[in-house]
PDB file of N, CA and C in Angstrom:
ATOM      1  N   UNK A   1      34.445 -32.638 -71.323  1.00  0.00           N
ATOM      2  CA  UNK A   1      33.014 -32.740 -71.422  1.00  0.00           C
ATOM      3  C   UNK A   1      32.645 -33.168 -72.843  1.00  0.00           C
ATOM      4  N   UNK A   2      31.796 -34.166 -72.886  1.00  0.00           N
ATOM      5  CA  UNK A   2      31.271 -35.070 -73.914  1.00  0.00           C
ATOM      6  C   UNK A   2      29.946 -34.448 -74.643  1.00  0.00           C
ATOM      7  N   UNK A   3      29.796 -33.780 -75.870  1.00  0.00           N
ATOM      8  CA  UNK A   3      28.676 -33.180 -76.224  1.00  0.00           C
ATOM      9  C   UNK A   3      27.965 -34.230 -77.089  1.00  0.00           C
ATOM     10  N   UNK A   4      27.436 -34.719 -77.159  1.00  0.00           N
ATOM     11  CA  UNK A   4      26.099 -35.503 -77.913  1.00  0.00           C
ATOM     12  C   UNK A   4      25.075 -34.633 -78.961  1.00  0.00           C
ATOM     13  N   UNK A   5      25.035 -34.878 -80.527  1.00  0.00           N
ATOM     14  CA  UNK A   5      24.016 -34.154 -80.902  1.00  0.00           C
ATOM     15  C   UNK A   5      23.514 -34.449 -80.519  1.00  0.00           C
ATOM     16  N   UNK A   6      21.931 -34.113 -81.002  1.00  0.00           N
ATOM     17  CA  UNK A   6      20.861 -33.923 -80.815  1.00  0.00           C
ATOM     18  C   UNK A   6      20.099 -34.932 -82.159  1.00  0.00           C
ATOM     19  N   UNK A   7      19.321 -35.924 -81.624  1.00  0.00           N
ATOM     20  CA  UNK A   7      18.669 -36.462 -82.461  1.00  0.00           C
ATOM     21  C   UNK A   7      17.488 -36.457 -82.884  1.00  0.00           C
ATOM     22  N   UNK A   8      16.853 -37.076 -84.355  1.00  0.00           N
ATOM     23  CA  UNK A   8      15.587 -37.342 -84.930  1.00  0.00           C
ATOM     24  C   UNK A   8      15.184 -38.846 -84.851  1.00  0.00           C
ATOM     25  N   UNK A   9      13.808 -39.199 -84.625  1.00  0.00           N
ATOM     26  CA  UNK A   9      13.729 -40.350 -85.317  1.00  0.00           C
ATOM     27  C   UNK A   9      12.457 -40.019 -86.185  1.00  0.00           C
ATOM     28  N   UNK A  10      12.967 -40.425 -87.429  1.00  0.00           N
ATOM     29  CA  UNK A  10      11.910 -40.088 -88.776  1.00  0.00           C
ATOM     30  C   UNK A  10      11.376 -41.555 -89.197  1.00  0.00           C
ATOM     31  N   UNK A  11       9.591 -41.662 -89.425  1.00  0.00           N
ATOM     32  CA  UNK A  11       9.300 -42.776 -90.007  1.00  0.00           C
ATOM     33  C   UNK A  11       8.550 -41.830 -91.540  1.00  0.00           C
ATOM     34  N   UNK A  12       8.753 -43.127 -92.147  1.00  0.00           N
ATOM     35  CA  UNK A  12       7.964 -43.185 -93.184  1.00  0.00           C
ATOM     36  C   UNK A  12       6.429 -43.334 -93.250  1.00  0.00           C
ATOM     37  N   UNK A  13       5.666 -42.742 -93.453  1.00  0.00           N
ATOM     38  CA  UNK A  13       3.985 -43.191 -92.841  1.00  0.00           C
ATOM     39  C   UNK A  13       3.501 -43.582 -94.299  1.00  0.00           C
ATOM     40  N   UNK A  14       3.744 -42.660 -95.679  1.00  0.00           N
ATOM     41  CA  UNK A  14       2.846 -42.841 -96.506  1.00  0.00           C
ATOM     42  C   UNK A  14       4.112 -43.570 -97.621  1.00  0.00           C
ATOM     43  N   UNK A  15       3.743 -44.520 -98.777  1.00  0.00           N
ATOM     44  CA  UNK A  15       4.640 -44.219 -99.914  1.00  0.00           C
ATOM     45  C   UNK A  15       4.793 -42.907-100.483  1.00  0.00           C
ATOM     46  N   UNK A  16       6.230 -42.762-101.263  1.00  0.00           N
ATOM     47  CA  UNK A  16       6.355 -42.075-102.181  1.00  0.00           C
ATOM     48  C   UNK A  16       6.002 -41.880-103.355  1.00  0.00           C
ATOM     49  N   UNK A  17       4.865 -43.075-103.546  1.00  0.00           N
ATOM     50  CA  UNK A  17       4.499 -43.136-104.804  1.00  0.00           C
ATOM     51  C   UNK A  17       4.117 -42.108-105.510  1.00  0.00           C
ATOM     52  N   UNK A  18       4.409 -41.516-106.593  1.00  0.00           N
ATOM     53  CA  UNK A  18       3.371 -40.050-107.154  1.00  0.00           C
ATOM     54  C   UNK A  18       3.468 -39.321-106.738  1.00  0.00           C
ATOM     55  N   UNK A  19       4.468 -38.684-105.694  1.00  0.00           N
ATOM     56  CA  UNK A  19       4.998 -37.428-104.945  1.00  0.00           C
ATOM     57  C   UNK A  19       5.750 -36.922-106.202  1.00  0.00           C
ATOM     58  N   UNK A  20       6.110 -35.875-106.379  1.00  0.00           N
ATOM     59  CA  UNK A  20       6.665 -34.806-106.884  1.00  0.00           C
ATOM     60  C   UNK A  20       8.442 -35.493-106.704  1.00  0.00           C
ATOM     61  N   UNK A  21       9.032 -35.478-107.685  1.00  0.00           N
ATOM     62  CA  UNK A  21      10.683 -35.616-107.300  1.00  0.00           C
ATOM     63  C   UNK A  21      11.277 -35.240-106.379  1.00  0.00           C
ATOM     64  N   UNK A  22      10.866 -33.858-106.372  1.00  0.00           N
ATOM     65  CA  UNK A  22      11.999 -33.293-105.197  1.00  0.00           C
ATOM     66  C   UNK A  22      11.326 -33.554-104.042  1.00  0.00           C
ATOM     67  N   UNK A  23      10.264 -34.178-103.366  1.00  0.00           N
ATOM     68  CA  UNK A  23       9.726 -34.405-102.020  1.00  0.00           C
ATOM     69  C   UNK A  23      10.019 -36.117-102.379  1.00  0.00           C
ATOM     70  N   UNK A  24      10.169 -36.599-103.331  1.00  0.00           N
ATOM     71  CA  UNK A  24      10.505 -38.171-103.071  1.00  0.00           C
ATOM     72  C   UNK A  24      12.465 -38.120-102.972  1.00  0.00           C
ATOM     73  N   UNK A  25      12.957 -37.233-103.914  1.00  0.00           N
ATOM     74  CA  UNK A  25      14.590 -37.279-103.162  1.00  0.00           C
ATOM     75  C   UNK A  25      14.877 -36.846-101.441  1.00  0.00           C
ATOM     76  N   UNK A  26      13.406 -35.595-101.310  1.00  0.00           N
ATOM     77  CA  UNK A  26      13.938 -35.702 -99.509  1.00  0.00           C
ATOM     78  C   UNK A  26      13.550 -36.976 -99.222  1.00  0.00           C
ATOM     79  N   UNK A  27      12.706 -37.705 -99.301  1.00  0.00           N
ATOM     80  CA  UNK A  27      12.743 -38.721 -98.159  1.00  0.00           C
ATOM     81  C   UNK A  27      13.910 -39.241 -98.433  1.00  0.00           C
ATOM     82  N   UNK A  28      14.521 -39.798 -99.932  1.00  0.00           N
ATOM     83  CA  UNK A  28      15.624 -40.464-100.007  1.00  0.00           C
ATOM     84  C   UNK A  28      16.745 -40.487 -99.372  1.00  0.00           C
ATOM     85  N   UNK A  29      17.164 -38.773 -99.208  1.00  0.00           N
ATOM     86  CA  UNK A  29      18.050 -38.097 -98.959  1.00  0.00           C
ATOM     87  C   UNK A  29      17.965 -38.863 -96.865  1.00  0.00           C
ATOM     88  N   UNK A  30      16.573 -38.218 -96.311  1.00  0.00           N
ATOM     89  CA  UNK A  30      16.936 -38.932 -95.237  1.00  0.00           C
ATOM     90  C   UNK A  30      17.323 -40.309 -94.999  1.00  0.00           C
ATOM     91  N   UNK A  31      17.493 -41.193 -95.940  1.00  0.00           N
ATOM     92  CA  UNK A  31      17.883 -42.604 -95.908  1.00  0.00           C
ATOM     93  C   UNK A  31      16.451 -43.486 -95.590  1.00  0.00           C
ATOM     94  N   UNK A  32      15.690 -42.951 -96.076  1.00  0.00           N
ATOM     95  CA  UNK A  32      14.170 -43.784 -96.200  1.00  0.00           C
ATOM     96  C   UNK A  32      13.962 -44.663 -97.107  1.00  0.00           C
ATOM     97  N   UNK A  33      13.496 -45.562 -97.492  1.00  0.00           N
ATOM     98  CA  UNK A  33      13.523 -46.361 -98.985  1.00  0.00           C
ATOM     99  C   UNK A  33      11.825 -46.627 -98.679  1.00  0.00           C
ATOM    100  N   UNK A  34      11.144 -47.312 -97.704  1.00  0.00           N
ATOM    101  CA  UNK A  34      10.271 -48.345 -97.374  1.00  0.00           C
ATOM    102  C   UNK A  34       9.394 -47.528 -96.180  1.00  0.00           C
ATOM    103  N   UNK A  35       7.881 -47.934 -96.871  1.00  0.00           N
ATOM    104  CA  UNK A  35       6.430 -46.927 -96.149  1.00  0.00           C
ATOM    105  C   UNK A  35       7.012 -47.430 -94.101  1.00  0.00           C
ATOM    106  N   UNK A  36       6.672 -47.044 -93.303  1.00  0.00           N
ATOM    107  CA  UNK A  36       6.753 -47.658 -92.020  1.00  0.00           C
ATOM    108  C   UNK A  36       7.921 -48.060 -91.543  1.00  0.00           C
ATOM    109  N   UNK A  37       9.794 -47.805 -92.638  1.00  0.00           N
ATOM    110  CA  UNK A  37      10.272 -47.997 -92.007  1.00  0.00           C
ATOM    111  C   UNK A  37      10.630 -46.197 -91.113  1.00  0.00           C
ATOM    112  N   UNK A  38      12.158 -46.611 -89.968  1.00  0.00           N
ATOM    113  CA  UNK A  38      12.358 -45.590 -89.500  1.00  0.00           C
ATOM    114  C   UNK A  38      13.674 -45.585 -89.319  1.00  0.00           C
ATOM    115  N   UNK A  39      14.249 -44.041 -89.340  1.00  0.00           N
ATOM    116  CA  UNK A  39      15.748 -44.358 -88.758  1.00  0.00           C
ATOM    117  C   UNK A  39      15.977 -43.107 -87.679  1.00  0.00           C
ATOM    118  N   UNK A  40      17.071 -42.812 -87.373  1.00  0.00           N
ATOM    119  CA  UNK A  40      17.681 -41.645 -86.953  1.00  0.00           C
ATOM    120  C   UNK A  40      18.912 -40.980 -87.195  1.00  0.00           C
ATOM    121  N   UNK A  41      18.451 -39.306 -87.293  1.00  0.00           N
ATOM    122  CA  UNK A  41      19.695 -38.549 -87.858  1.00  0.00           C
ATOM    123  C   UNK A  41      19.443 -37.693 -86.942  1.00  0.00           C
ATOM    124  N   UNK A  42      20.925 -36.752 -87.226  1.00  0.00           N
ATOM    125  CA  UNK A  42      21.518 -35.789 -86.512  1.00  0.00           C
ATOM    126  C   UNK A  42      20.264 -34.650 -87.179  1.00  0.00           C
ATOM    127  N   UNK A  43      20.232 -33.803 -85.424  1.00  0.00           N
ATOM    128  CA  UNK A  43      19.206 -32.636 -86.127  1.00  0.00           C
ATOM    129  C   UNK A  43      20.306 -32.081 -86.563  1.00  0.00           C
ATOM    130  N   UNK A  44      20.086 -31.731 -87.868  1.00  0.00           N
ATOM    131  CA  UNK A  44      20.908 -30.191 -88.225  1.00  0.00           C
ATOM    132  C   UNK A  44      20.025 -29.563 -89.120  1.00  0.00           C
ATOM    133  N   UNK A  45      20.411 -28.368 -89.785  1.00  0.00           N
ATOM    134  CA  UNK A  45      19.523 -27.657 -90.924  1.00  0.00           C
ATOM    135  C   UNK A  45      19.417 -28.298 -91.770  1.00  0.00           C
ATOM    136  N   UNK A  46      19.878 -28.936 -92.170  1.00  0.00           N
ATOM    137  CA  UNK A  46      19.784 -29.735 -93.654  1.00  0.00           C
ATOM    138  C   UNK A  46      18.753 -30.579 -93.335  1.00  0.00           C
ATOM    139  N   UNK A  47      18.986 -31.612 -92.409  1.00  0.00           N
ATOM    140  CA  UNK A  47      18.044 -32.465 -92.011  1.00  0.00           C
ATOM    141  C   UNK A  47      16.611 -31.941 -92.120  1.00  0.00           C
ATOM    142  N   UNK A  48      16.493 -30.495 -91.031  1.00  0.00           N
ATOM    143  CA  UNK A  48      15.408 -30.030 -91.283  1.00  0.00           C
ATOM    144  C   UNK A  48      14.714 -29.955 -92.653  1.00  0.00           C
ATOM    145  N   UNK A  49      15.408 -28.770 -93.404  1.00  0.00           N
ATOM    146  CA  UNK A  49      15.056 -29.081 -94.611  1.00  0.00           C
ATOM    147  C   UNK A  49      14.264 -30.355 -95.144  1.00  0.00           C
ATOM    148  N   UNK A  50      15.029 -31.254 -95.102  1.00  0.00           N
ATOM    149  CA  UNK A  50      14.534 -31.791 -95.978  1.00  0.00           C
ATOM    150  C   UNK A  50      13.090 -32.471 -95.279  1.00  0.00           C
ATOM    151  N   UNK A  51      13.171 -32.608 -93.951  1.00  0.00           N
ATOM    152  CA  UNK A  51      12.187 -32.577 -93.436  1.00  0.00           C
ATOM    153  C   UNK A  51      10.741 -31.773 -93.529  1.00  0.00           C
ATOM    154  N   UNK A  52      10.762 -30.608 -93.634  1.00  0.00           N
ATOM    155  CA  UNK A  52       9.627 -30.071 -94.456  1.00  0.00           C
ATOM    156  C   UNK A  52       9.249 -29.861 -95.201  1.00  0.00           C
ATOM    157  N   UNK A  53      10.489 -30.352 -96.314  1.00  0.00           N
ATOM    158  CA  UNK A  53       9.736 -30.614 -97.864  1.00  0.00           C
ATOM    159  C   UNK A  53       8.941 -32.014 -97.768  1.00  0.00           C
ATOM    160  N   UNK A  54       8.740 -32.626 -96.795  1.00  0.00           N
ATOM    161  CA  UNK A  54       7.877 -33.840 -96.898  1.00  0.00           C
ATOM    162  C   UNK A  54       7.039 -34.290 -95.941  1.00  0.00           C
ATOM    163  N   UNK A  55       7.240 -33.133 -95.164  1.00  0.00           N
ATOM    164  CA  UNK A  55       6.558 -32.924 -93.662  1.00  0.00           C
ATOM    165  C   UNK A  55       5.218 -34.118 -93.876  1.00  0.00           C
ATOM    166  N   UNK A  56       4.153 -34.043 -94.733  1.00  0.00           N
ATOM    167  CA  UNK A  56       3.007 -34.238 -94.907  1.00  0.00           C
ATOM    168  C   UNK A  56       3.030 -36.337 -95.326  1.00  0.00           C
ATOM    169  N   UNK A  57       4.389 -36.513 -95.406  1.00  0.00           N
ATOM    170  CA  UNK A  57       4.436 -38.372 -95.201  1.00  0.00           C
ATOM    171  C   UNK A  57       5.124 -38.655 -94.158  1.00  0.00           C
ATOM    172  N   UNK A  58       5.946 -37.745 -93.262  1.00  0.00           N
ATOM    173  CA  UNK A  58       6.573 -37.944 -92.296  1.00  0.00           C
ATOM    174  C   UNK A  58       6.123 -38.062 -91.186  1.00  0.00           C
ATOM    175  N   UNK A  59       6.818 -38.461 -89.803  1.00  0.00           N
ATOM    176  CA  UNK A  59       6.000 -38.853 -88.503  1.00  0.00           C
ATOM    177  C   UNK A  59       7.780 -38.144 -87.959  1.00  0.00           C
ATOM    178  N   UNK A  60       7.822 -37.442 -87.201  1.00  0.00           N
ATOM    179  CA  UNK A  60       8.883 -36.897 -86.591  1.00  0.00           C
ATOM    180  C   UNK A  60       8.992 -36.746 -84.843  1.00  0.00           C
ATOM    181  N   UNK A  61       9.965 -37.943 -84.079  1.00  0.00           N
ATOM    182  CA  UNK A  61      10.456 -37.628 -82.965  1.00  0.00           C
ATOM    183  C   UNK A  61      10.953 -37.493 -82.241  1.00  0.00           C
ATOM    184  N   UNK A  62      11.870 -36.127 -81.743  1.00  0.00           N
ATOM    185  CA  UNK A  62      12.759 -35.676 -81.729  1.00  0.00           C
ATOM    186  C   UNK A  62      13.405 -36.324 -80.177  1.00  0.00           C
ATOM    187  N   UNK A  63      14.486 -36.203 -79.591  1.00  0.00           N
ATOM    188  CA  UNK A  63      15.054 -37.089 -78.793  1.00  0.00           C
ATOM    189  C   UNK A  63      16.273 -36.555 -77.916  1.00  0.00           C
TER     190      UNK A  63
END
């Protein structure tokens, strides 16, 4: 039997411009660079994390 995580797809909604460091390294950290783009990662805790340190530019949907 074949287990599959569990995925995110995270966009970018706002720049990082003028955010605080450590809420512009989470987006980094999720592999974000660019306002509107999007990717997908594995849910795990970390992910989370860093996900609600930036909750407030993020668009999150889960899959």
């Amino acid at each position: 039997m074949v287990m599959t995580a569990k995925q995110m797809k995270i966009t970018l909604k706002k720049s990082i411009y003028g955010q605080l460091a450590n809420v512009a390294q989470s987006v980094r950290g999720l592999g974000l660079r660019k306002p509107h783009q999007t990717v997908v990662v594995v849910d795990t805790p970390e992910n989370r994390g860093l996900i609600r340190t930036a909750r407030h530019l993020l668009a999150v949907v889960e899959s």
